[in-house]
PDB file of N, CA and C in Angstrom:
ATOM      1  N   UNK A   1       7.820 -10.230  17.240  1.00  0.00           N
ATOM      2  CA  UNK A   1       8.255 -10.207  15.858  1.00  0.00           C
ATOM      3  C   UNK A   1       7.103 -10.644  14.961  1.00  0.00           C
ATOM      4  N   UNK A   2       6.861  -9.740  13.506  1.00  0.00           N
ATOM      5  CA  UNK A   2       5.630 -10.290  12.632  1.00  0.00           C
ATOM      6  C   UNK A   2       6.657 -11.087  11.611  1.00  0.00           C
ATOM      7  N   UNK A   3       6.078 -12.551  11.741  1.00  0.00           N
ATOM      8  CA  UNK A   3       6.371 -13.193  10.600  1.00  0.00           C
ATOM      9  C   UNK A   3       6.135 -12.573   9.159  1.00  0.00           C
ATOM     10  N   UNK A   4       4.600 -11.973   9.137  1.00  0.00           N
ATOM     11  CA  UNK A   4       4.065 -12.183   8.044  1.00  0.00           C
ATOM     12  C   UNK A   4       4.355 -10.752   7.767  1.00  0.00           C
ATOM     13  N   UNK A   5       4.758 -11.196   6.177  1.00  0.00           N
ATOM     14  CA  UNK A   5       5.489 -10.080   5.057  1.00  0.00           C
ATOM     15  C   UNK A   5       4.341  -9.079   4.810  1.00  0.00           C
ATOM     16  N   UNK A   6       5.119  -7.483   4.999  1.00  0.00           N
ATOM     17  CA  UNK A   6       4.418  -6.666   5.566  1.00  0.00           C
ATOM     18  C   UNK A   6       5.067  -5.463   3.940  1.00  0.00           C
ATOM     19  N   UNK A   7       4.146  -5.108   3.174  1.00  0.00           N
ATOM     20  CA  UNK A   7       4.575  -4.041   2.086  1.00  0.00           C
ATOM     21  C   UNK A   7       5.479  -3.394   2.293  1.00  0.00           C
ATOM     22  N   UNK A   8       5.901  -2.752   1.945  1.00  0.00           N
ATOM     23  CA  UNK A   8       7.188  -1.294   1.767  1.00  0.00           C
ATOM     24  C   UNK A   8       7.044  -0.559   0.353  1.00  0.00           C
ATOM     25  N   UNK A   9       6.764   0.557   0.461  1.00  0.00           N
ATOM     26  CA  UNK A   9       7.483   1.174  -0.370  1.00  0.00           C
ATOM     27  C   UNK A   9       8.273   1.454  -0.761  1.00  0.00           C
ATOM     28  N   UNK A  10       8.641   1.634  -2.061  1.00  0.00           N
ATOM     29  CA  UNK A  10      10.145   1.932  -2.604  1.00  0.00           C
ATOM     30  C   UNK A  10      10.840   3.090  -2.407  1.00  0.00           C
ATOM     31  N   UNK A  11      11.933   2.997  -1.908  1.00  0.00           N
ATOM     32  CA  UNK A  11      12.970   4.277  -1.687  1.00  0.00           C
ATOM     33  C   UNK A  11      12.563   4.938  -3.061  1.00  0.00           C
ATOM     34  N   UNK A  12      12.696   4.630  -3.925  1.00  0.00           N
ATOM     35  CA  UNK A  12      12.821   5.260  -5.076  1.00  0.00           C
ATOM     36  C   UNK A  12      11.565   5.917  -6.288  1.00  0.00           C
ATOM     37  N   UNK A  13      10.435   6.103  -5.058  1.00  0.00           N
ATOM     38  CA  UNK A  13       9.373   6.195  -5.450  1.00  0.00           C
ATOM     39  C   UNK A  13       8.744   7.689  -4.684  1.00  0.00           C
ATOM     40  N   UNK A  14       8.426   9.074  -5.647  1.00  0.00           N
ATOM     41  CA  UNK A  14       7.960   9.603  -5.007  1.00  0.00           C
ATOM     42  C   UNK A  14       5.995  10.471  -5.022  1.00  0.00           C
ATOM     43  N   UNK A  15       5.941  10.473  -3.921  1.00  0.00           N
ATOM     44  CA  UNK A  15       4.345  10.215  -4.335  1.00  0.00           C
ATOM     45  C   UNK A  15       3.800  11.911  -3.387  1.00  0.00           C
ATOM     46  N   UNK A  16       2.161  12.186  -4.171  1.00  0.00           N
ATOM     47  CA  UNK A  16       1.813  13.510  -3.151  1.00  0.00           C
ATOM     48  C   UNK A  16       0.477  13.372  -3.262  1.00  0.00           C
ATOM     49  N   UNK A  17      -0.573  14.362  -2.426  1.00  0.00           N
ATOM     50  CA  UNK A  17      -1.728  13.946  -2.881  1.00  0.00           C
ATOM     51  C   UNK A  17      -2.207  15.476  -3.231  1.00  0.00           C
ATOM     52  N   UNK A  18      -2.892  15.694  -4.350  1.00  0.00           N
ATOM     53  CA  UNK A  18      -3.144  16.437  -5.392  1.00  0.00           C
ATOM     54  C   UNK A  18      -4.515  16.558  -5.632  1.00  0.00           C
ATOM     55  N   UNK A  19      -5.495  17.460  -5.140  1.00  0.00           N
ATOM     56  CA  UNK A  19      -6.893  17.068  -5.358  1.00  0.00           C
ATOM     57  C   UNK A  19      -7.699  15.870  -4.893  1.00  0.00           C
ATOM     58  N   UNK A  20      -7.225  15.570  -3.800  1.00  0.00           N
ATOM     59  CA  UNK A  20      -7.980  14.162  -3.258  1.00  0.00           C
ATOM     60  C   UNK A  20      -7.134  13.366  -4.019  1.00  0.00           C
ATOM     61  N   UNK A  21      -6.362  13.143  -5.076  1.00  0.00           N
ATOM     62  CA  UNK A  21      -5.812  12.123  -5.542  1.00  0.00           C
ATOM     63  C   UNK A  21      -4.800  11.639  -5.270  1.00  0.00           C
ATOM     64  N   UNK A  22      -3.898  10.873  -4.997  1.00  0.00           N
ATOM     65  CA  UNK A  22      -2.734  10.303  -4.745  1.00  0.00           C
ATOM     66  C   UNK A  22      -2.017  10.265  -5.927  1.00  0.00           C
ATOM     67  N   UNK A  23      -0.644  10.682  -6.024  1.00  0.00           N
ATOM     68  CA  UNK A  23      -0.149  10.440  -7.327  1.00  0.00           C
ATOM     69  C   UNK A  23       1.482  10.122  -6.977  1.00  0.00           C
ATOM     70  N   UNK A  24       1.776   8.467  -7.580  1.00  0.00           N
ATOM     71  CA  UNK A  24       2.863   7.919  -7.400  1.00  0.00           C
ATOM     72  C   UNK A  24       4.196   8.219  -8.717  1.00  0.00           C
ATOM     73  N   UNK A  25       5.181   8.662  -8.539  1.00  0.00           N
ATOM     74  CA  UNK A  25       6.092   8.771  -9.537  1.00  0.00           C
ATOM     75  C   UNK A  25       7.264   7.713  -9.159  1.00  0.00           C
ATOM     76  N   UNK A  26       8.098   7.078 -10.322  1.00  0.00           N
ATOM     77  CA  UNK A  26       9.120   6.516 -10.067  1.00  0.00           C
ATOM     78  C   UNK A  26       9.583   6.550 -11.244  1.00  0.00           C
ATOM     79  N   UNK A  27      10.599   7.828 -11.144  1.00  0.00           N
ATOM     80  CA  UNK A  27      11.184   8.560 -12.422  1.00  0.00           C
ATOM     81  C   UNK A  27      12.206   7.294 -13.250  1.00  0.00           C
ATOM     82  N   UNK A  28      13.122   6.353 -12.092  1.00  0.00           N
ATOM     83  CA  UNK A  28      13.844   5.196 -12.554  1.00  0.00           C
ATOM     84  C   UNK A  28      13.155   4.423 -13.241  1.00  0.00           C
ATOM     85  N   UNK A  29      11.843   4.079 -13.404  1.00  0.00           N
ATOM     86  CA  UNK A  29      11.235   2.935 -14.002  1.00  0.00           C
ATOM     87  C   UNK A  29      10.296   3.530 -14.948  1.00  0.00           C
ATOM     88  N   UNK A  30      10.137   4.843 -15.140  1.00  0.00           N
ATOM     89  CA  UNK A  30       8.972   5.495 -15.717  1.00  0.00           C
ATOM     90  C   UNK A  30       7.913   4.944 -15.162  1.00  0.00           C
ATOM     91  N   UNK A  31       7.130   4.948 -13.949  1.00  0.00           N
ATOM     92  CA  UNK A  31       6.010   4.774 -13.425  1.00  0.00           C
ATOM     93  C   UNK A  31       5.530   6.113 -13.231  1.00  0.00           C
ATOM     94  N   UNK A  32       4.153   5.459 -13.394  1.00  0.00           N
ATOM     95  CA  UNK A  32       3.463   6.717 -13.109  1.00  0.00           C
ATOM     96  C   UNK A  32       2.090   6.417 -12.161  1.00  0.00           C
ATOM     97  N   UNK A  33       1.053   6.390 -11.372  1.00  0.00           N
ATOM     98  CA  UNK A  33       0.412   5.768 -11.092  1.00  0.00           C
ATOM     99  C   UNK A  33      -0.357   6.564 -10.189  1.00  0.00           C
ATOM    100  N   UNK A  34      -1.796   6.814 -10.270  1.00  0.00           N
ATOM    101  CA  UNK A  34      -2.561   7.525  -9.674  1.00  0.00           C
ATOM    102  C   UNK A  34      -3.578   6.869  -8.688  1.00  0.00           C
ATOM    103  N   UNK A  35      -4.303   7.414  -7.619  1.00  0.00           N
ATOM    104  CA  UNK A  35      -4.772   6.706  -6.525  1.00  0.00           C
ATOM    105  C   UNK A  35      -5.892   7.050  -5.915  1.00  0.00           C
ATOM    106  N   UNK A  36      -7.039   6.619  -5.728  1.00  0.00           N
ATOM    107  CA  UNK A  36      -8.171   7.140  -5.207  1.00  0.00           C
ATOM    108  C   UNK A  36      -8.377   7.111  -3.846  1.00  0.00           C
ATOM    109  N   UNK A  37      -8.858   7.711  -2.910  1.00  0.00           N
ATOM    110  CA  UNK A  37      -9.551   7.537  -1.555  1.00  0.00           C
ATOM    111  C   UNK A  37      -8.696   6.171  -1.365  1.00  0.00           C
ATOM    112  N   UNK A  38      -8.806   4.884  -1.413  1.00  0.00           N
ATOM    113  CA  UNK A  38      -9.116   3.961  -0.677  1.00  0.00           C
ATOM    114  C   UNK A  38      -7.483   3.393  -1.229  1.00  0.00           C
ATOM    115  N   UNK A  39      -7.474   3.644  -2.522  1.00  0.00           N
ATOM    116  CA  UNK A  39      -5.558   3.279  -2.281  1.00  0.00           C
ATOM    117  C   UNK A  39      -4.789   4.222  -1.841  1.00  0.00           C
ATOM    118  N   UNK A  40      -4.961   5.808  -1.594  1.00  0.00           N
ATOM    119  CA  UNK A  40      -4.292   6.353  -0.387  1.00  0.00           C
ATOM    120  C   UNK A  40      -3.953   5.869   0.841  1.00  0.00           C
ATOM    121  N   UNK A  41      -5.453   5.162   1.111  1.00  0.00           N
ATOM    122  CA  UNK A  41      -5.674   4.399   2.522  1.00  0.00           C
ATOM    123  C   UNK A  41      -4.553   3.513   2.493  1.00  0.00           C
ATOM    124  N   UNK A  42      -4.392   2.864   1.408  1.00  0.00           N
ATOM    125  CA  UNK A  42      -3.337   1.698   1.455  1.00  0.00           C
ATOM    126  C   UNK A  42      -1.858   1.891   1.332  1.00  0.00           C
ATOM    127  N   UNK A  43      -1.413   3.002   0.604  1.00  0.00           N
ATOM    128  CA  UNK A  43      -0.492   3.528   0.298  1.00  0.00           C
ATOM    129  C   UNK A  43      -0.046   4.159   1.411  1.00  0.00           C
ATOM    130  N   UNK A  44      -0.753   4.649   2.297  1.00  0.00           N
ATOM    131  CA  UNK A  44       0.191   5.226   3.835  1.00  0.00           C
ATOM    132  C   UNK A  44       0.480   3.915   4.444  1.00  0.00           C
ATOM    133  N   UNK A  45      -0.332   2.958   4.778  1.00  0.00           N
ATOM    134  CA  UNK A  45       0.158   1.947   5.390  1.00  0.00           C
ATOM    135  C   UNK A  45       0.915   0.869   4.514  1.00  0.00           C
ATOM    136  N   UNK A  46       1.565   1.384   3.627  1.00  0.00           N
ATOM    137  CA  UNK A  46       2.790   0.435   2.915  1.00  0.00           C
ATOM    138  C   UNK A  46       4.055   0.793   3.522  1.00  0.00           C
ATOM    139  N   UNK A  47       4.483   0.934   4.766  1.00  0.00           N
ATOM    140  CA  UNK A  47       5.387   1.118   5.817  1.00  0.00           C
ATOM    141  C   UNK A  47       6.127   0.831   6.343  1.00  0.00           C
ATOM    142  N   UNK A  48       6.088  -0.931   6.063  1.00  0.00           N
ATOM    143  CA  UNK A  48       6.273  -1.935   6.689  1.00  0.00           C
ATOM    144  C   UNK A  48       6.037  -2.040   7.868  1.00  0.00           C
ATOM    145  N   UNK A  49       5.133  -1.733   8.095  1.00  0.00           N
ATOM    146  CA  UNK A  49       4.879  -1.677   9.621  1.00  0.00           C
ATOM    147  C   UNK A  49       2.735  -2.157   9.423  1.00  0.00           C
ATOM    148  N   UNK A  50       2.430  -2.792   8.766  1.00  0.00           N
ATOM    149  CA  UNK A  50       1.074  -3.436   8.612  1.00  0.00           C
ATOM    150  C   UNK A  50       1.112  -4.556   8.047  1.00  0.00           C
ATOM    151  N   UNK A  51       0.774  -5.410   8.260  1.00  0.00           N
ATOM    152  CA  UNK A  51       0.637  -6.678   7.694  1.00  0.00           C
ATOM    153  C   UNK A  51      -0.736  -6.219   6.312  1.00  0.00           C
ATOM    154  N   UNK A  52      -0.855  -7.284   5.267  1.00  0.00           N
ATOM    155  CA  UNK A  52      -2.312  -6.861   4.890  1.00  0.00           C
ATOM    156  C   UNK A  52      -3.294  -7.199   5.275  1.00  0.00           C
ATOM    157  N   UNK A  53      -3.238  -8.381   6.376  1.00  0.00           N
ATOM    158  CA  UNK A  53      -4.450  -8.235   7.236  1.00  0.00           C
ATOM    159  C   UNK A  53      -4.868  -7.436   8.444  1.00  0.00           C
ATOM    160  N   UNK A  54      -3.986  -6.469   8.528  1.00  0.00           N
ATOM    161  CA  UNK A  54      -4.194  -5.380   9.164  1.00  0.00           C
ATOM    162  C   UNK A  54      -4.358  -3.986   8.469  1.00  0.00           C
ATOM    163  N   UNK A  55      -4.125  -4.110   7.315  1.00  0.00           N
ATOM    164  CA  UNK A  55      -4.767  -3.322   6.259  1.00  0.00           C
ATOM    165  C   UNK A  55      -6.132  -3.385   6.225  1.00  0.00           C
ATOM    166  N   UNK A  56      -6.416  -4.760   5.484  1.00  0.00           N
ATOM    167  CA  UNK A  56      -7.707  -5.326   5.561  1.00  0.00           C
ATOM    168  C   UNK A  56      -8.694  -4.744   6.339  1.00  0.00           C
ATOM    169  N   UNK A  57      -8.194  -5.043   7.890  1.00  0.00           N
ATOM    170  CA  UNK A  57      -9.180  -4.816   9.297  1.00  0.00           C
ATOM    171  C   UNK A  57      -9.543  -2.636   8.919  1.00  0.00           C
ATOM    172  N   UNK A  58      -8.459  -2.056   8.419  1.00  0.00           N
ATOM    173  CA  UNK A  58      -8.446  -0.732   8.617  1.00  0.00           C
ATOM    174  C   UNK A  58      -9.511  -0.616   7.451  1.00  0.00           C
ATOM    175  N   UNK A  59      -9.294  -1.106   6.152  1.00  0.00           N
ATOM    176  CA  UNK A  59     -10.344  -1.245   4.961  1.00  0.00           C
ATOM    177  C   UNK A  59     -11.329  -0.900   5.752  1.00  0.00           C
ATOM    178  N   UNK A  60     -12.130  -1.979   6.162  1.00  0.00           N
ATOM    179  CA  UNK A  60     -13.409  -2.814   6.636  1.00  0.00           C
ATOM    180  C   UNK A  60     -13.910  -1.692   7.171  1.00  0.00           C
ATOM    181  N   UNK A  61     -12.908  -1.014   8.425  1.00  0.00           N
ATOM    182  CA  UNK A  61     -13.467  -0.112   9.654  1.00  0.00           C
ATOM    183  C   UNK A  61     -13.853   1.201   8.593  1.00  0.00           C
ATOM    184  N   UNK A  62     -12.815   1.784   7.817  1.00  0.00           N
ATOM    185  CA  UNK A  62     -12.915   2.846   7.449  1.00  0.00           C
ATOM    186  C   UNK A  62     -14.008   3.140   6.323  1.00  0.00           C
ATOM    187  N   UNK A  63     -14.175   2.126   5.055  1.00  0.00           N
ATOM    188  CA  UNK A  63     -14.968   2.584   3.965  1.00  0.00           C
ATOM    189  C   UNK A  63     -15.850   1.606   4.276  1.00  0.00           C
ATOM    190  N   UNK A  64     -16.259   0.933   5.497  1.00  0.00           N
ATOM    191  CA  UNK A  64     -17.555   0.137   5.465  1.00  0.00           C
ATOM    192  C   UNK A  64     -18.058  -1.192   4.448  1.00  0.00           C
ATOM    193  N   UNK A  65     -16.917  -1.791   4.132  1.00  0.00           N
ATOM    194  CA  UNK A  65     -17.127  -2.608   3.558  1.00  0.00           C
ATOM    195  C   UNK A  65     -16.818  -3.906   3.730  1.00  0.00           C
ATOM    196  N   UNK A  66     -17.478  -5.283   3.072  1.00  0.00           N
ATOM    197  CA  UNK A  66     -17.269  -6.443   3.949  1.00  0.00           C
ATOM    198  C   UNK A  66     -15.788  -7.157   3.522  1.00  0.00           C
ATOM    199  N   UNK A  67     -15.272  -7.747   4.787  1.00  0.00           N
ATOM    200  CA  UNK A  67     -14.075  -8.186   4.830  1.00  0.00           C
ATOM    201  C   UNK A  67     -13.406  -9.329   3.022  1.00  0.00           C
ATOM    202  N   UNK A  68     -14.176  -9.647   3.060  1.00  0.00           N
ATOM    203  CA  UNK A  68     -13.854 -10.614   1.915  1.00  0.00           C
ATOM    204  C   UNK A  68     -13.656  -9.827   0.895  1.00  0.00           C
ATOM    205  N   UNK A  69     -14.294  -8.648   0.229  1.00  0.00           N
ATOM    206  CA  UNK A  69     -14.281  -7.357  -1.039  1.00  0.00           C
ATOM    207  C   UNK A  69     -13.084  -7.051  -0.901  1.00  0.00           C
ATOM    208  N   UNK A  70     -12.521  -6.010   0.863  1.00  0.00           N
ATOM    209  CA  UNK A  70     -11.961  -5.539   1.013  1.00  0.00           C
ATOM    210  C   UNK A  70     -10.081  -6.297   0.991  1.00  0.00           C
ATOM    211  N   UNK A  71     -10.120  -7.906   1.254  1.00  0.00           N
ATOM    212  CA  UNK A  71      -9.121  -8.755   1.126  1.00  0.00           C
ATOM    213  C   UNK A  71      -9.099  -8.903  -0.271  1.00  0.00           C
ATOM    214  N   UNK A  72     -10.165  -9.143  -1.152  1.00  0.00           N
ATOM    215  CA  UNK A  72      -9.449  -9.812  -2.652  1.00  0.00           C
ATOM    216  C   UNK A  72      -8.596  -8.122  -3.388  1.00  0.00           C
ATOM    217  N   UNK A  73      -9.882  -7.204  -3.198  1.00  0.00           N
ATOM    218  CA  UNK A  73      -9.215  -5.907  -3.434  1.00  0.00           C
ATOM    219  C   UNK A  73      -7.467  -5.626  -3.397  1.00  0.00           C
ATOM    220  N   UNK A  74      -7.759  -5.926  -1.738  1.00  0.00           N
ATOM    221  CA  UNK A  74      -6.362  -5.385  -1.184  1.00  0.00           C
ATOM    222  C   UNK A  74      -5.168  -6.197  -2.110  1.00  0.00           C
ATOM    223  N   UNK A  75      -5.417  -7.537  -1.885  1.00  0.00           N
ATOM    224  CA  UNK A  75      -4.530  -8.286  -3.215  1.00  0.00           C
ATOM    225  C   UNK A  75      -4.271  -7.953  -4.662  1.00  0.00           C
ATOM    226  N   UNK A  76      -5.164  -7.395  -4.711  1.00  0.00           N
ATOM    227  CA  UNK A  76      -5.336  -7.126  -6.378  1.00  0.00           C
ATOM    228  C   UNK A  76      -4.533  -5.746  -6.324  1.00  0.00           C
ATOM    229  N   UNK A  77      -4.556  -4.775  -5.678  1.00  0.00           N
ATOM    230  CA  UNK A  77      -3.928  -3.566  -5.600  1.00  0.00           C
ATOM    231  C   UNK A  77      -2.540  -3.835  -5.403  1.00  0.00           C
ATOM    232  N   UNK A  78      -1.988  -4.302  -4.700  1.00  0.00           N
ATOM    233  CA  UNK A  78      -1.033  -4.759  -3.890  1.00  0.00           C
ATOM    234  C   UNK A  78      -0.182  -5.434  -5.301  1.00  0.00           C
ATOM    235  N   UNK A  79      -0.621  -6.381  -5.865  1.00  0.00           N
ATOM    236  CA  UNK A  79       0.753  -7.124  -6.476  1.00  0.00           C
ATOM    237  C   UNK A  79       0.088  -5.987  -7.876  1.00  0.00           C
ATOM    238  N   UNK A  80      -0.321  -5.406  -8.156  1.00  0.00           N
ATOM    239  CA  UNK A  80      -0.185  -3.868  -9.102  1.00  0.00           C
ATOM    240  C   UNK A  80       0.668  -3.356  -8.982  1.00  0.00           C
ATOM    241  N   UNK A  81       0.967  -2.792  -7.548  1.00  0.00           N
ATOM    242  CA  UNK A  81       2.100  -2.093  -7.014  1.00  0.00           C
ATOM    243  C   UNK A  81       3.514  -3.028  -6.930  1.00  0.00           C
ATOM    244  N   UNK A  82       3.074  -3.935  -6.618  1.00  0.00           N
ATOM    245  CA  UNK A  82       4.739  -4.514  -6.571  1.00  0.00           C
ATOM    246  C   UNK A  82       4.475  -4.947  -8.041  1.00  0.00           C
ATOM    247  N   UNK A  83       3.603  -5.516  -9.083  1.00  0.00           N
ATOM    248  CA  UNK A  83       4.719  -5.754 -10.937  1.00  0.00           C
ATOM    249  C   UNK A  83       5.169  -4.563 -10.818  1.00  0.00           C
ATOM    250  N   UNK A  84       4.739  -3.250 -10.596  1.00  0.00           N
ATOM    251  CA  UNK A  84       5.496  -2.056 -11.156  1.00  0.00           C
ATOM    252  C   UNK A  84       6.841  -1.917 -10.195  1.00  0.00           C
ATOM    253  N   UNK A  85       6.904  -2.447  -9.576  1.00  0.00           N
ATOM    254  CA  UNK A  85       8.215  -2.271  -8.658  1.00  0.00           C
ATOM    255  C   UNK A  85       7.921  -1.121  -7.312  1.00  0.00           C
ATOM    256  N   UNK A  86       6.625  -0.745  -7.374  1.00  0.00           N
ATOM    257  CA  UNK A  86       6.577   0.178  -6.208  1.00  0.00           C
ATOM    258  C   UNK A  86       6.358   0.229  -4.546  1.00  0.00           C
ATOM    259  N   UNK A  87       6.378  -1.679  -4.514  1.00  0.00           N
ATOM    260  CA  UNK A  87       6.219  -1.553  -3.059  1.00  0.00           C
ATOM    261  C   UNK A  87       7.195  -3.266  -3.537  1.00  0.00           C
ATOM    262  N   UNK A  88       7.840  -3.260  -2.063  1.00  0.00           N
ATOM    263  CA  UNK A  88       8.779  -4.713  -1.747  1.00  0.00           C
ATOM    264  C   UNK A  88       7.632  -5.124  -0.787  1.00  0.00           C
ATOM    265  N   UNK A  89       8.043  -6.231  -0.289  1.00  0.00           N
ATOM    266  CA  UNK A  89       7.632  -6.654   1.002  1.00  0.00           C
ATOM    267  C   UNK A  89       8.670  -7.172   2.201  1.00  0.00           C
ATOM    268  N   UNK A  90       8.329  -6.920   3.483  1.00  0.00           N
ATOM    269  CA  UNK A  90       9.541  -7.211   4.453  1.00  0.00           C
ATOM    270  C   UNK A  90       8.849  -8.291   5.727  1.00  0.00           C
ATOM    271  N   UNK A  91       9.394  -8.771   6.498  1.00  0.00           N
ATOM    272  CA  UNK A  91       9.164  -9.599   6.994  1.00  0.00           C
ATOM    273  C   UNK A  91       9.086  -9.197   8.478  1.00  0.00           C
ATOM    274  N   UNK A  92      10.604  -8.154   8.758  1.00  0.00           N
ATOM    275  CA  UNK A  92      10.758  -7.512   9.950  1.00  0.00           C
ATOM    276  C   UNK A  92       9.784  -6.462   9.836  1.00  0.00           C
ATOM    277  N   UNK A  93       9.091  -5.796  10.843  1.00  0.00           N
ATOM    278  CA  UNK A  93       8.120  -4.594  10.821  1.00  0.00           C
ATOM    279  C   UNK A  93       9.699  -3.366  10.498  1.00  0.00           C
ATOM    280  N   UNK A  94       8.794  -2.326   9.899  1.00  0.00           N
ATOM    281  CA  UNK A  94       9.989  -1.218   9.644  1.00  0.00           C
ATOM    282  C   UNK A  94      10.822  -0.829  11.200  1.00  0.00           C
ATOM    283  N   UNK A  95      11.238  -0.421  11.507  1.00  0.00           N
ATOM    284  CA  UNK A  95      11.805   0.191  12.936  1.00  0.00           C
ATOM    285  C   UNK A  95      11.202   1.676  13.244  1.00  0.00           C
ATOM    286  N   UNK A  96      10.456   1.556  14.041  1.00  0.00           N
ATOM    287  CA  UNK A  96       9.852   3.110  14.692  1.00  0.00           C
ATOM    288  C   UNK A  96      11.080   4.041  14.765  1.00  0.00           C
ATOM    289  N   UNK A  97      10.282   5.640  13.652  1.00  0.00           N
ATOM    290  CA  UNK A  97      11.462   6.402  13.639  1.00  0.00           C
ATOM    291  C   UNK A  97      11.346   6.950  15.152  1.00  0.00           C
TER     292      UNK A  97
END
């Protein structure tokens, strides 16, 4: 079992990627919210099924960058997405479909 509170996305949030871009809608809240390379990266693993220090580790590996950038980042993105209401966080990992 992961203790540690692991993102989710919102049921009520729908998102596609469009030109390399990621683009988040959440017609209930009027959100709107667009996404580059590296918050795609983050945005698939909002699953509940990653911790963000296992985000982090995927950061690091994938765009080559050092762990500490890639942690304050990930924070900073992260509670973006949840003020707008677009990701919860869960505690249980999601359940493998």
């Amino acid at each position: 079992m992961n203790s540690t509170p692991c993102p989710l996305r919102s049921a009520t949030v729908k998102w596609r990627v469009l030109d390399e871009e990621g683009v988040l809608v959440d017609l209930d809240r009027s959100t709107y919210f667009t996404l580059n390379s590296v918050g795609l990266f983050i945005w698939d693993r909002c699953n509940g099924e990653f911790s963000p220090e296992e985000i982090v580790e995927g950061i690091v590996e994938e765009f080559e960058i050092d762990a500490e950038t890639a942690r304050q980042d990930l924070e900073t993105f992260l509670d973006a997405l949840s003020d707008q209401g677009l990701i919860d966080y869960i505690v249980e990992p999601a359940a493998a479909s």
